[in-house]
N, C-alpha and C. Protein backbone atom coordinates (compact mmCIF):
# COMPACT_ATOMS: atom_id res chain seq x y z
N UNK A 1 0.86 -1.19 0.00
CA UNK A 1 0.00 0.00 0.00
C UNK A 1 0.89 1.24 0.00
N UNK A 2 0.52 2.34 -0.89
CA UNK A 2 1.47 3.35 -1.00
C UNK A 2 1.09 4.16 -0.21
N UNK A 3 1.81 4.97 0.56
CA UNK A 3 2.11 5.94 1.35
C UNK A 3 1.79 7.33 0.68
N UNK A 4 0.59 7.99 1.61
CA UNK A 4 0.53 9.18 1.10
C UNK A 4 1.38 10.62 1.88
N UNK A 5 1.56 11.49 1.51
CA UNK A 5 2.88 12.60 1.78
C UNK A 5 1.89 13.34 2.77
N UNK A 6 0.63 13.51 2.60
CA UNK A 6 0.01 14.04 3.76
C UNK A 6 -0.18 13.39 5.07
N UNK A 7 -0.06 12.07 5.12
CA UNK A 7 -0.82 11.52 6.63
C UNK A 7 0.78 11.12 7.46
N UNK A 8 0.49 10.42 8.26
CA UNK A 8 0.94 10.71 9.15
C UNK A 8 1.58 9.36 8.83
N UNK A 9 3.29 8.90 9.40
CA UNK A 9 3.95 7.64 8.97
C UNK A 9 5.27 7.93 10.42
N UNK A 10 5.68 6.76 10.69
CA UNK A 10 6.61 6.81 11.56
C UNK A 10 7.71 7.33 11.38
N UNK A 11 8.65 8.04 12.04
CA UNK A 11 10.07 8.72 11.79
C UNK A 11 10.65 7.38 11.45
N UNK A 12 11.43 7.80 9.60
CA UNK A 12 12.75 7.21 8.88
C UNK A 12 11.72 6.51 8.05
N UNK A 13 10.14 6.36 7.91
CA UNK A 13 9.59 5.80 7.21
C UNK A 13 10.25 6.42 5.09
N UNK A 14 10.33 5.48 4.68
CA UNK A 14 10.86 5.85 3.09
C UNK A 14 10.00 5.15 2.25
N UNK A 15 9.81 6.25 0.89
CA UNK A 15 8.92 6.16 0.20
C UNK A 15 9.71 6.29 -1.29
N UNK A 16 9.32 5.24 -2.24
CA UNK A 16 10.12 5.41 -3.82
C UNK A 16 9.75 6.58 -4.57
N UNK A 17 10.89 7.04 -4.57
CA UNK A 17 10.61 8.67 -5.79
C UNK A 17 10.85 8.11 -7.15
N UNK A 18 12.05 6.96 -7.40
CA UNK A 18 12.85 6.73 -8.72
C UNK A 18 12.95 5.33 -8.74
N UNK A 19 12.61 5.41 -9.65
CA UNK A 19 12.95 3.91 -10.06
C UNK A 19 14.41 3.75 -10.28
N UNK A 20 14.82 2.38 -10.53
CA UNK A 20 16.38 2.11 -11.26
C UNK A 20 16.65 2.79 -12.50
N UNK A 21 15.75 2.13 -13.23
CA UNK A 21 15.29 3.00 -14.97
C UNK A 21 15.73 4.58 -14.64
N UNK A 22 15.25 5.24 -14.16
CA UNK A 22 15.00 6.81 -13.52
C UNK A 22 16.03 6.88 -13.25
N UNK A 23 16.83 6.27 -12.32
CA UNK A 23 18.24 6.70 -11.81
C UNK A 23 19.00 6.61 -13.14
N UNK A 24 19.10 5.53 -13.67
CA UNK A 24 20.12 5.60 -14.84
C UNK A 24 20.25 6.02 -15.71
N UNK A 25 19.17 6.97 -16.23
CA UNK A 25 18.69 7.78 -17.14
C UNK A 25 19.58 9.07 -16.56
N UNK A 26 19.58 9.59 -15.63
CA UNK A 26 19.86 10.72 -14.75
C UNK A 26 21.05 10.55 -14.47
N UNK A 27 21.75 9.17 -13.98
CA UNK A 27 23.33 9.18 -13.93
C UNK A 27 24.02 9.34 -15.10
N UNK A 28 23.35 8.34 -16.59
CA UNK A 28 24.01 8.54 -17.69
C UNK A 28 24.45 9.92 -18.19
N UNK A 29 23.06 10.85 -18.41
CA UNK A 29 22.54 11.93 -18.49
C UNK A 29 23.73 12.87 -18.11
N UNK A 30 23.96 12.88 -16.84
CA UNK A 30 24.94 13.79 -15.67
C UNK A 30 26.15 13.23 -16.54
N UNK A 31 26.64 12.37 -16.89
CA UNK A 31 27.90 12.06 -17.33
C UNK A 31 28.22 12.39 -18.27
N UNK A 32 27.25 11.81 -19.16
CA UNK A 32 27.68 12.68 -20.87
C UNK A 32 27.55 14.02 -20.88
N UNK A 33 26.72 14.72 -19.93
CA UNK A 33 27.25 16.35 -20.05
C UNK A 33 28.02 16.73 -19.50
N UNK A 34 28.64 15.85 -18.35
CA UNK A 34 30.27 16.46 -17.43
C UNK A 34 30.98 16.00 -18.66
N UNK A 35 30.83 15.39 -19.22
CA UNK A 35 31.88 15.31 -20.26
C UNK A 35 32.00 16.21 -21.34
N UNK A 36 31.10 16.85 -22.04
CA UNK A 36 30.73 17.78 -22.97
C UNK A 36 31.21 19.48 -22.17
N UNK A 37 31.12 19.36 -20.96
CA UNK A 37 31.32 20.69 -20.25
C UNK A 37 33.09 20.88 -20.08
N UNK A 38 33.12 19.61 -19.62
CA UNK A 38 34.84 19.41 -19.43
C UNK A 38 35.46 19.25 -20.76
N UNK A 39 35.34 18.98 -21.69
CA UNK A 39 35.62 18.74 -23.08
C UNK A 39 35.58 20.52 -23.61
N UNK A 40 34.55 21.18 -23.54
CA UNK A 40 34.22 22.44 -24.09
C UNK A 40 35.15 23.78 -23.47
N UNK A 41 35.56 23.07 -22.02
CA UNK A 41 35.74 23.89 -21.32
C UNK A 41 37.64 23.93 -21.78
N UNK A 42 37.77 22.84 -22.07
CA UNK A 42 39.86 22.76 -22.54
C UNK A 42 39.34 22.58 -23.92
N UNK A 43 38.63 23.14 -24.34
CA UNK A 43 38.78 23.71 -25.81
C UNK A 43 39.08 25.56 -26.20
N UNK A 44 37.71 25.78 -25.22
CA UNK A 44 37.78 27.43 -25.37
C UNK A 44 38.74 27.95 -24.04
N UNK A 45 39.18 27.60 -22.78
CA UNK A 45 39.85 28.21 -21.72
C UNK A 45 41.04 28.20 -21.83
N UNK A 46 41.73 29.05 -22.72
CA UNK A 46 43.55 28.64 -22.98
C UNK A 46 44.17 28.35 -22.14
N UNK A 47 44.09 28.03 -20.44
CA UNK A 47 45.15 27.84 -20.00
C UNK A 47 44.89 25.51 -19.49
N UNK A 48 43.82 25.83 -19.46
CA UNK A 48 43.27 24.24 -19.91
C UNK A 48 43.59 23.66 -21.37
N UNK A 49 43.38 24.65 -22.35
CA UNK A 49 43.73 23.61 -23.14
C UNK A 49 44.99 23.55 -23.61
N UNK A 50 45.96 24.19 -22.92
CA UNK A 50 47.62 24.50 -22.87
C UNK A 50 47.66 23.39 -21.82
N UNK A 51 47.01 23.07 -21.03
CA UNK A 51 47.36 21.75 -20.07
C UNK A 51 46.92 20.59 -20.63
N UNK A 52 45.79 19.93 -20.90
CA UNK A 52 45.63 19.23 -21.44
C UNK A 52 46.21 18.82 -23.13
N UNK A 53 46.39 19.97 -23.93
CA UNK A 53 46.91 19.44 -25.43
C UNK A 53 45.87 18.83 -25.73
N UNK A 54 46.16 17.80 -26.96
CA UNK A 54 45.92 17.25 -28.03
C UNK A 54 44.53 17.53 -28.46
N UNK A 55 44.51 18.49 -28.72
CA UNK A 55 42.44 19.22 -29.00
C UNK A 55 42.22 18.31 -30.07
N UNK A 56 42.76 17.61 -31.22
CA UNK A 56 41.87 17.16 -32.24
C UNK A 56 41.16 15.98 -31.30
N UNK A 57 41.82 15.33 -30.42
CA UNK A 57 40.98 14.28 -30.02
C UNK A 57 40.30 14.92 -28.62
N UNK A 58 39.99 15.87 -27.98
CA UNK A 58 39.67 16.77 -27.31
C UNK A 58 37.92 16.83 -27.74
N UNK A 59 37.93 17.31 -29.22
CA UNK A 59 37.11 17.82 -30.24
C UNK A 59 36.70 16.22 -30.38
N UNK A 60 37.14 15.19 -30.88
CA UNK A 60 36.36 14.07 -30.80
C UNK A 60 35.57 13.61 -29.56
N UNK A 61 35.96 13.57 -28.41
CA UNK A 61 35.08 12.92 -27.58
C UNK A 61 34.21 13.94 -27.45
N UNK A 62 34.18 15.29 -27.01
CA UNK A 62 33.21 16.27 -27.05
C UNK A 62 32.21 15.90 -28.11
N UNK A 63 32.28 15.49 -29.41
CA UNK A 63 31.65 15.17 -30.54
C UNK A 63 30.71 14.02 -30.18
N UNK A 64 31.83 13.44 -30.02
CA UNK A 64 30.82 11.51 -29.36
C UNK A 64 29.79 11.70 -28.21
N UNK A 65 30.34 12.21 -26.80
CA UNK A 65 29.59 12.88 -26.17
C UNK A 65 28.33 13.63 -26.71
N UNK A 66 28.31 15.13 -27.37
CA UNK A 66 27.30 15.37 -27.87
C UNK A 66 26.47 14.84 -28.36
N UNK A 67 26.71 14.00 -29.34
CA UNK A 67 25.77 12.66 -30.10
C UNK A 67 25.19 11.44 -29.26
N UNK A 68 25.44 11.05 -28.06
CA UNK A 68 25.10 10.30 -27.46
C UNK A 68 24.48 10.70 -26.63
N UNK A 69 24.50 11.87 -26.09
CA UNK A 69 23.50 12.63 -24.98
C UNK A 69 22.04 12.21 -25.27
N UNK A 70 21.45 12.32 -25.96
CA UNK A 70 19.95 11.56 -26.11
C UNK A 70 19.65 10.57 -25.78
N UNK A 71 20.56 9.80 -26.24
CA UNK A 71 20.68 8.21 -25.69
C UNK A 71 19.63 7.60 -24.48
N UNK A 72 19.93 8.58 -23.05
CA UNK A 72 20.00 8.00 -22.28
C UNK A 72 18.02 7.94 -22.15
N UNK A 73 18.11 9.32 -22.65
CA UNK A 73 16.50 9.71 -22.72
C UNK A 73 15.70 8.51 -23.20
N UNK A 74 16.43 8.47 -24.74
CA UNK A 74 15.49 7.98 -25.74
C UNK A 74 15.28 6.42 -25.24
N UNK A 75 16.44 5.91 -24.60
CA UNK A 75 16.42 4.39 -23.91
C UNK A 75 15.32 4.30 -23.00
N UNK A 76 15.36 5.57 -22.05
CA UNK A 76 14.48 5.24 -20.59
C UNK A 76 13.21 5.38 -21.26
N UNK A 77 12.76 5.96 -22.60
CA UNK A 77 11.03 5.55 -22.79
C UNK A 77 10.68 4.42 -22.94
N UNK A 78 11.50 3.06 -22.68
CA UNK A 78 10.97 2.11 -22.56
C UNK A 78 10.44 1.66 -20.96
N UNK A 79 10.83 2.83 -20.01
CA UNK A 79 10.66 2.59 -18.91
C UNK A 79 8.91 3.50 -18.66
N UNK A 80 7.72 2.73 -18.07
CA UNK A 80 6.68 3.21 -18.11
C UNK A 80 6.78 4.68 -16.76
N UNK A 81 7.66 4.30 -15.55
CA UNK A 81 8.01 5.06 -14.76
C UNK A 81 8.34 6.47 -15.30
N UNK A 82 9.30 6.40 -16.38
CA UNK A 82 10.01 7.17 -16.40
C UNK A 82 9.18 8.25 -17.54
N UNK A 83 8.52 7.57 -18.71
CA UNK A 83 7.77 7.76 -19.31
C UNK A 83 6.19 8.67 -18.06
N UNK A 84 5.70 8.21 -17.47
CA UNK A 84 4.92 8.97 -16.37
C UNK A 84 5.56 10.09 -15.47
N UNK A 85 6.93 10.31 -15.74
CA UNK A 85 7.54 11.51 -14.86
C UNK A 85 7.65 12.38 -15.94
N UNK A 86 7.84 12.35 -17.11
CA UNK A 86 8.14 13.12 -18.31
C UNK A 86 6.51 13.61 -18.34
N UNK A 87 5.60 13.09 -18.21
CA UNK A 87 4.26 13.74 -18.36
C UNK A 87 4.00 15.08 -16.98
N UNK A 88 4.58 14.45 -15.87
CA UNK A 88 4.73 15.11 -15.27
C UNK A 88 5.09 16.33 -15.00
N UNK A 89 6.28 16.22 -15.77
CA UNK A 89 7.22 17.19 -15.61
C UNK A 89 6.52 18.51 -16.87
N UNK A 90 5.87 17.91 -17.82
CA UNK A 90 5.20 18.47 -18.93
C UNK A 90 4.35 19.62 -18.35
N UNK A 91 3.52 18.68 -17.55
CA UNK A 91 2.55 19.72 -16.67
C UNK A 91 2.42 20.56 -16.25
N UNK A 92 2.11 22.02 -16.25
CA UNK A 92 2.28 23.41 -15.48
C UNK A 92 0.85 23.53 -14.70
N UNK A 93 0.36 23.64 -13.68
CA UNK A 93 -0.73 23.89 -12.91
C UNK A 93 -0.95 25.26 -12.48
N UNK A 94 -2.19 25.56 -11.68
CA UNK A 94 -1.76 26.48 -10.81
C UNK A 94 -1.22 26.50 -9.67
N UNK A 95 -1.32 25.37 -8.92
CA UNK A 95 -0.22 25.07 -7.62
C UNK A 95 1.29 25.86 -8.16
N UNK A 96 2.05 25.77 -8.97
CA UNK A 96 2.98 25.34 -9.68
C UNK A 96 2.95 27.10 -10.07
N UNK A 97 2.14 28.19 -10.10
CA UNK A 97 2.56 29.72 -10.37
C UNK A 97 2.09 29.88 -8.90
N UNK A 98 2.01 29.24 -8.08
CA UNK A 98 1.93 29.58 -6.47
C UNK A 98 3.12 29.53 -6.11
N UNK A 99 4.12 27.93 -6.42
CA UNK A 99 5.79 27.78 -6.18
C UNK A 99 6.66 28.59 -6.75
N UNK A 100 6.37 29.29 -7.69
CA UNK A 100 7.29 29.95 -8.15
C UNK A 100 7.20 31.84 -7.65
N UNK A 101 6.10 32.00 -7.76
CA UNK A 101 5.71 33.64 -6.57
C UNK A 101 6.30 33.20 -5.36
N UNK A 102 6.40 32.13 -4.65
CA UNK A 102 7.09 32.09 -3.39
C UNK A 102 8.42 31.92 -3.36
N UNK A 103 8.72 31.52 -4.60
CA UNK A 103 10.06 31.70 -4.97
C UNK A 103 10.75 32.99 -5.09
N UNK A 104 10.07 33.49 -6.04
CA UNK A 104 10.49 35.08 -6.00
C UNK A 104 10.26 36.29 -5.02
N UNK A 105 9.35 35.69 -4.07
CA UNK A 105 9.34 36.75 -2.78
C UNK A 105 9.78 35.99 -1.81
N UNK A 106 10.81 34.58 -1.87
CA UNK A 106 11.55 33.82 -0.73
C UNK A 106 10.57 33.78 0.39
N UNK A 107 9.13 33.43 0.08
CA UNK A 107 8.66 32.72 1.17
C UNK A 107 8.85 31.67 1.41
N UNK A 108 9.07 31.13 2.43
CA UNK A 108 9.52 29.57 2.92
C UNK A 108 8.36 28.87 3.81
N UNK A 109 7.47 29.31 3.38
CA UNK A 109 6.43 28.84 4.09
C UNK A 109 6.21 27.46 3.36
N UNK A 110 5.67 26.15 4.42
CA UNK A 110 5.50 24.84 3.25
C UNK A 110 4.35 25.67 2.54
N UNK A 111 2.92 26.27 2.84
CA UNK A 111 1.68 26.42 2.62
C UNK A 111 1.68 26.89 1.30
N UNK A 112 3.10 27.90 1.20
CA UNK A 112 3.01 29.04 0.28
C UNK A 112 3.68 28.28 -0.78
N UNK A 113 4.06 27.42 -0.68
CA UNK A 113 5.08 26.21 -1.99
C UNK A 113 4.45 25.24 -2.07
N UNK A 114 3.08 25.01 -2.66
CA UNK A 114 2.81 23.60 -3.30
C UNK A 114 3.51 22.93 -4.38
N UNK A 115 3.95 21.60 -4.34
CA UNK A 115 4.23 20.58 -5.37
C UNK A 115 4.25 19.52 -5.11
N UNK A 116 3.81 18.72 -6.57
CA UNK A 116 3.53 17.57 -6.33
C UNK A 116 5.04 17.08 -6.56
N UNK A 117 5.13 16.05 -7.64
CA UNK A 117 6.58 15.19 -7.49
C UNK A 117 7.59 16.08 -7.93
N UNK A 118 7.46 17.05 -9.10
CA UNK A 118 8.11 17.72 -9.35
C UNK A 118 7.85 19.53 -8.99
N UNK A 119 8.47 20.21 -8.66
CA UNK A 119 8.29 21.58 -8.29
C UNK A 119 8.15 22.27 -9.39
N UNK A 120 7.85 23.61 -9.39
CA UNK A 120 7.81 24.53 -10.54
C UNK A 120 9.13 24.52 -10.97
N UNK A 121 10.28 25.09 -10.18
CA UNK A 121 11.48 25.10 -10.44
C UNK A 121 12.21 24.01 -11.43
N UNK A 122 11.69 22.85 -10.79
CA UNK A 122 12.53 21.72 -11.71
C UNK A 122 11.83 21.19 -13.13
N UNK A 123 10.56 21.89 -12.89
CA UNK A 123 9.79 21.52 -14.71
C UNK A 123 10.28 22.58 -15.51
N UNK A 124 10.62 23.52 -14.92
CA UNK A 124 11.24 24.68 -15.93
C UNK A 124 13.07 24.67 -16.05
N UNK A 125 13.43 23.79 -15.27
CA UNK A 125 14.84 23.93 -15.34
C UNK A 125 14.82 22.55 -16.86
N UNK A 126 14.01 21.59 -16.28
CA UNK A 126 14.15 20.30 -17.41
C UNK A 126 13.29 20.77 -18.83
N UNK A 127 12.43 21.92 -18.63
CA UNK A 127 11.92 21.86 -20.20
C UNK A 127 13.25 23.04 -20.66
N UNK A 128 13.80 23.80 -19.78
CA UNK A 128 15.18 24.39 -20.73
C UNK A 128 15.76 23.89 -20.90
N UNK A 129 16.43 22.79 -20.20
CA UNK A 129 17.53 22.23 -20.60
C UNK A 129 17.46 21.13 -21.49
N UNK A 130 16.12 20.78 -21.61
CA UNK A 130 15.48 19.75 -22.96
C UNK A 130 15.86 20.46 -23.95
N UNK A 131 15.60 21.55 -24.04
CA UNK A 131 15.67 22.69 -25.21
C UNK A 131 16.73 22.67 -25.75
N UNK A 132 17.14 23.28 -24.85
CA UNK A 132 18.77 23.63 -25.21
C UNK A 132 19.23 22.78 -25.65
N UNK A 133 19.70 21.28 -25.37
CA UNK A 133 20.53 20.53 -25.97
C UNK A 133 19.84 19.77 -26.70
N UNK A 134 18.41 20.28 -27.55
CA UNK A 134 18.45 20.20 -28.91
C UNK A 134 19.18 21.09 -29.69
N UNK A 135 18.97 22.53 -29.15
CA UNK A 135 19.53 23.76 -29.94
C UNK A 135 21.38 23.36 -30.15
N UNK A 136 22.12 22.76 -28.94
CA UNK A 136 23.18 22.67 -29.09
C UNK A 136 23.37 21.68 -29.82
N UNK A 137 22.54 20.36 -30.27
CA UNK A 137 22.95 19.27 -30.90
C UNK A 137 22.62 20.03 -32.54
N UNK A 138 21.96 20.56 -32.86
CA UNK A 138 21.65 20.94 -34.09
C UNK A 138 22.54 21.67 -34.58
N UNK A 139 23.02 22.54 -33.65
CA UNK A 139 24.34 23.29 -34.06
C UNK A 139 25.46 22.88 -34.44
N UNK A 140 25.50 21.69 -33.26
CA UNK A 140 26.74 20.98 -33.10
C UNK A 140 27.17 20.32 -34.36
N UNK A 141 25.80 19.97 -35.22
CA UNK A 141 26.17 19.44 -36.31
C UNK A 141 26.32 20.08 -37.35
N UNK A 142 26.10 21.26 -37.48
CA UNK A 142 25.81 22.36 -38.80
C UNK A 142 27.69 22.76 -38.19
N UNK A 143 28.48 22.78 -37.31
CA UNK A 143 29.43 22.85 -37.38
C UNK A 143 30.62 21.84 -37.62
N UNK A 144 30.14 20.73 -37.39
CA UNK A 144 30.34 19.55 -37.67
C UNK A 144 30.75 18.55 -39.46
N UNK A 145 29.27 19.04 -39.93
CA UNK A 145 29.16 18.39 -40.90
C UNK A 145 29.15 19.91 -41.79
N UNK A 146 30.56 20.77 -42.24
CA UNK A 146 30.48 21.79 -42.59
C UNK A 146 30.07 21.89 -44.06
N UNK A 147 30.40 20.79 -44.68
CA UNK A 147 29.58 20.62 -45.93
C UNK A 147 28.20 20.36 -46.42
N UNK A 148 27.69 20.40 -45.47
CA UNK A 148 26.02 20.83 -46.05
C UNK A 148 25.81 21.94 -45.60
N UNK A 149 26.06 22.98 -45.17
CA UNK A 149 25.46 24.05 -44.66
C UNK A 149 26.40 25.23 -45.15
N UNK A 150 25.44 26.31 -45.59
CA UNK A 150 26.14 27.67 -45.88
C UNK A 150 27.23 28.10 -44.84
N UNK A 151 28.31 28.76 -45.42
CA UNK A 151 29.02 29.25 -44.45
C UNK A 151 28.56 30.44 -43.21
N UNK A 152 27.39 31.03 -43.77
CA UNK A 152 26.45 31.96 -42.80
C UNK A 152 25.90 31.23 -42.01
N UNK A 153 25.37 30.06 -42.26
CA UNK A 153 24.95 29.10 -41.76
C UNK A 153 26.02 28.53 -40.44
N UNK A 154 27.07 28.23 -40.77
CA UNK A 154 28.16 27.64 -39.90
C UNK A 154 28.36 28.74 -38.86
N UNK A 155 28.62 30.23 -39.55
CA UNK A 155 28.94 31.29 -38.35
C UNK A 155 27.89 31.27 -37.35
N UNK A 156 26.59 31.42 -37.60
CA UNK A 156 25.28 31.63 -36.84
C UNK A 156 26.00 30.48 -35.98
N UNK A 157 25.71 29.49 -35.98
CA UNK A 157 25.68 27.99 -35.27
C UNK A 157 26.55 28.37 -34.58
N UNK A 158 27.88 28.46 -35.06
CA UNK A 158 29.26 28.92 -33.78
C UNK A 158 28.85 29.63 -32.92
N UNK A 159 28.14 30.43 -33.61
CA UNK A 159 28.03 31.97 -32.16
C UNK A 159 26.75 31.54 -31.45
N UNK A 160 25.78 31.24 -31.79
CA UNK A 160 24.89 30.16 -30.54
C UNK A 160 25.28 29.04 -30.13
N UNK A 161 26.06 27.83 -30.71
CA UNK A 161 26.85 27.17 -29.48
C UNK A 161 27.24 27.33 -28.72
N UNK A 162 28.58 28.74 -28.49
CA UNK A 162 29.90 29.01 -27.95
C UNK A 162 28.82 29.41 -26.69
N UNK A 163 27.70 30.78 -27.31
CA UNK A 163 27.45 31.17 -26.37
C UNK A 163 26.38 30.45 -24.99
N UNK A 164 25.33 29.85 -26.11
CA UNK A 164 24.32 28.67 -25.20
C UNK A 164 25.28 27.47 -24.33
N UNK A 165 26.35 27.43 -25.14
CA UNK A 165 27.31 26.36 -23.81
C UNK A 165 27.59 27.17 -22.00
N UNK A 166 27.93 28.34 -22.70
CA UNK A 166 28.12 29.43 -21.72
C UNK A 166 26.55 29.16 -20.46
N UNK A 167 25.87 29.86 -21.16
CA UNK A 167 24.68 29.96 -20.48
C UNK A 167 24.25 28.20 -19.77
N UNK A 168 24.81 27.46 -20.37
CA UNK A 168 24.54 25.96 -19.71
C UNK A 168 25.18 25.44 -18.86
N UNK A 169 26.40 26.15 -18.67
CA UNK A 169 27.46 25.72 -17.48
C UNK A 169 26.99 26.81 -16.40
N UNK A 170 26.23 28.01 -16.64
CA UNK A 170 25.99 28.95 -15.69
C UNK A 170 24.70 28.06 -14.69
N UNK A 171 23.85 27.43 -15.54
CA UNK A 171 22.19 26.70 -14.60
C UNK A 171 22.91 25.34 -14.40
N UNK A 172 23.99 24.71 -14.61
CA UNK A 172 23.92 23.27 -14.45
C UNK A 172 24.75 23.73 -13.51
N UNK A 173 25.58 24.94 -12.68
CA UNK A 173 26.00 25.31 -11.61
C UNK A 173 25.10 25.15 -10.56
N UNK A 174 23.95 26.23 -11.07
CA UNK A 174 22.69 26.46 -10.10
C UNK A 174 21.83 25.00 -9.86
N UNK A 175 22.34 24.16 -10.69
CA UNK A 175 21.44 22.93 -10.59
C UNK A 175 22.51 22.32 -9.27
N UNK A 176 23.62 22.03 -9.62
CA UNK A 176 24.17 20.90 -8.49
C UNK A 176 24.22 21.92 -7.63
N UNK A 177 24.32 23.26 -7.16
CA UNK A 177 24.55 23.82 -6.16
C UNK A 177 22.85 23.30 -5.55
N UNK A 178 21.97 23.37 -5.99
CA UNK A 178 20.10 23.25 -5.30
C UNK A 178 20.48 22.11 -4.58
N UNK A 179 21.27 20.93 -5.47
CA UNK A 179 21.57 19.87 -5.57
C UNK A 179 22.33 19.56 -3.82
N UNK A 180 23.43 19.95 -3.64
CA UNK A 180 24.31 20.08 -2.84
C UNK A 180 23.53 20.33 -1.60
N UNK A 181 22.83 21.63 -1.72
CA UNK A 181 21.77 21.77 -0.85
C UNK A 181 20.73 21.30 -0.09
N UNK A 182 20.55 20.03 -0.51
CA UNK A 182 19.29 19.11 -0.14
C UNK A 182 19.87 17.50 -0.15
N UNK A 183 20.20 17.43 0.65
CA UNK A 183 20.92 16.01 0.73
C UNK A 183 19.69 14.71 0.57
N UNK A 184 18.50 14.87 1.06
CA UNK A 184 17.42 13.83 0.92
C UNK A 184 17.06 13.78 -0.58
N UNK A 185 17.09 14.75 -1.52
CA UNK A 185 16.93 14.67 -2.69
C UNK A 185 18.21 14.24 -3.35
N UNK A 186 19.56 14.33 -3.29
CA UNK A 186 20.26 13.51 -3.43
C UNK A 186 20.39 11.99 -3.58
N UNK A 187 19.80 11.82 -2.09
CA UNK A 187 19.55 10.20 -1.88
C UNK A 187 18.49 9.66 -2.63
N UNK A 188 17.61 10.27 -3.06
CA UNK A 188 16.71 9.96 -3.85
C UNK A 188 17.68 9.33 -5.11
N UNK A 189 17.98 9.99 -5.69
CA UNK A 189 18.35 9.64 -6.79
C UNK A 189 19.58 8.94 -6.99
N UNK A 190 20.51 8.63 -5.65
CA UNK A 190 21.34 7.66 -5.49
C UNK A 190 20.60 6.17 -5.03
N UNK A 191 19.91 6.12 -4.79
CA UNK A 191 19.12 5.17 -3.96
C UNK A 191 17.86 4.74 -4.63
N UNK A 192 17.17 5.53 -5.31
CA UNK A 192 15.53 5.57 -5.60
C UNK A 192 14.48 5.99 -4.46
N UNK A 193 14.91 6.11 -2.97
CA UNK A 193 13.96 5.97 -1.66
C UNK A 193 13.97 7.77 -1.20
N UNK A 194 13.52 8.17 -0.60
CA UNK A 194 12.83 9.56 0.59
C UNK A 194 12.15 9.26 1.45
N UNK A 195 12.67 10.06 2.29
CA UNK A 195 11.68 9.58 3.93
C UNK A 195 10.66 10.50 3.54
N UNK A 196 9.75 10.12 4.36
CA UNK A 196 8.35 10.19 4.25
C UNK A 196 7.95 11.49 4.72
N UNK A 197 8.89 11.87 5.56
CA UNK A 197 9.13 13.56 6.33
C UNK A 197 9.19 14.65 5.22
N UNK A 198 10.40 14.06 4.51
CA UNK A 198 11.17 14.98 3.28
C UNK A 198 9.79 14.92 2.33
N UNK A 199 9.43 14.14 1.33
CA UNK A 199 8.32 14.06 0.62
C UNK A 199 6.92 15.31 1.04
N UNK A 200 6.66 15.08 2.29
CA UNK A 200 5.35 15.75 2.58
C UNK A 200 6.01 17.31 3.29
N UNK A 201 6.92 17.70 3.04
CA UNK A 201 7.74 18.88 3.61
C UNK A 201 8.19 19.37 2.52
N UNK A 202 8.29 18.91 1.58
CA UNK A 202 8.92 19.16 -0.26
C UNK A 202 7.91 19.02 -1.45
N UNK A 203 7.06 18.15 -1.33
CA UNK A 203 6.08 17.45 -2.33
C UNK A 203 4.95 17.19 -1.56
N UNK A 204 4.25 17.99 -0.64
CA UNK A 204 2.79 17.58 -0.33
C UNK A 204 1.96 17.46 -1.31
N UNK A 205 2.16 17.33 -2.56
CA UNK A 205 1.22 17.14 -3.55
C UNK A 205 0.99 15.81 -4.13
N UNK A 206 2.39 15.10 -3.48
CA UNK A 206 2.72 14.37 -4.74
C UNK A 206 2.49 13.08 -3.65
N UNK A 207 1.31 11.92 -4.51
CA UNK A 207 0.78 11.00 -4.19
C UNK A 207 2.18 9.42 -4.00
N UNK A 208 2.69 9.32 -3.48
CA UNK A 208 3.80 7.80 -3.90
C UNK A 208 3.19 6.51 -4.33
């Protein structure tokens, strides 16, 4: 019988946020973009890529990386879990322009922050960053595959890569720093489990 986030459950009681599917989607995920960030980063930071050297193969794994980043997505829709959090996450309510006004006037009240599994914050951090690394994979290839595409074509692409990489290392900061911040949501996603405290103190919305 599943545990609801409103009633009442014994201290250390834990409740499944993630499946396995879910976790590995999210570990893969995290990896192929530490790799794309660290790759990007001793490409354009001269004193990194004066330490590291050999950029043509630098420029390859960054490449492989980029191209495989979907991967992890496109695998986990065979997972029905994971497939039902993506609907989720789709969802904008009005609970959900209540979390985010309390966001911006730092109320910390639970009352004043409804959410269910996912918060306002994190459906808008995952539909940008869905975004984006389409925008960067499309680019990635119009710079890539320089022979199909106009050379106006190639400049545009450079100058929204260089810069949307920029802007993606600035929120995937703000992401592990939220991250860092909340150690039970951590464990969530190392583990799949949340105590039952954390859930109805974070997610009173959200049914387990």
């Amino acid at each position: 019988m599943s545990l609801r986030a409103d009633t009442p459950a014994p201290a250390g009681t834990r409740v499944r946020r993630f499946t396995r599917a879910e976790r590995w989607v999210h570990r893969t995920t995290a990896a192929l973009m530490g790799v794309c960030v660290v790759t990007a980063a001793c490409l354009y930071v001269p004193p990194l890529a004066e330490l590291v050297g050999r950029r043509e193969l630098v420029v390859r794994v960054h490449e492989c990386a980029g191209l495989a980043l979907p991967a992890p997505v496109l695998l986990g829709l065979a997972s029905r879990a994971f497939r039902a959090d993506l609907r989720l996450l789709d969802r904008f309510g009005p609970h959900d322009r209540l979390w985010l006004r309390a966001a911006l006037y730092r109320d910390k009240r639970r009352s004043s922050r409804p959410a269910g599994k996912f918060n306002a914050g994190q459906k808008i951090y995952a539909a940008w960053i869905a975004g984006a690394g389409l925008v960067m994979l499309g680019t990635g290839l119009m710079m890539w595959f320089t022979h199909l595409t106009p050379l106006a074509w190639r400049t545009g692409a450079t100058f929204v890569h260089d810069w949307l990489a920029l802007t993606i290392g600035i929120v995937l900061a703000g992401h592990i720093g939220m991250a860092l911040g909340d150690p039970e949501a951590r464990r969530g996603l190392r583990t799949g489990l949340v105590t039952h405290a954390w859930a109805a103190d974070e997610h009173p919305l959200w049914r387990p």
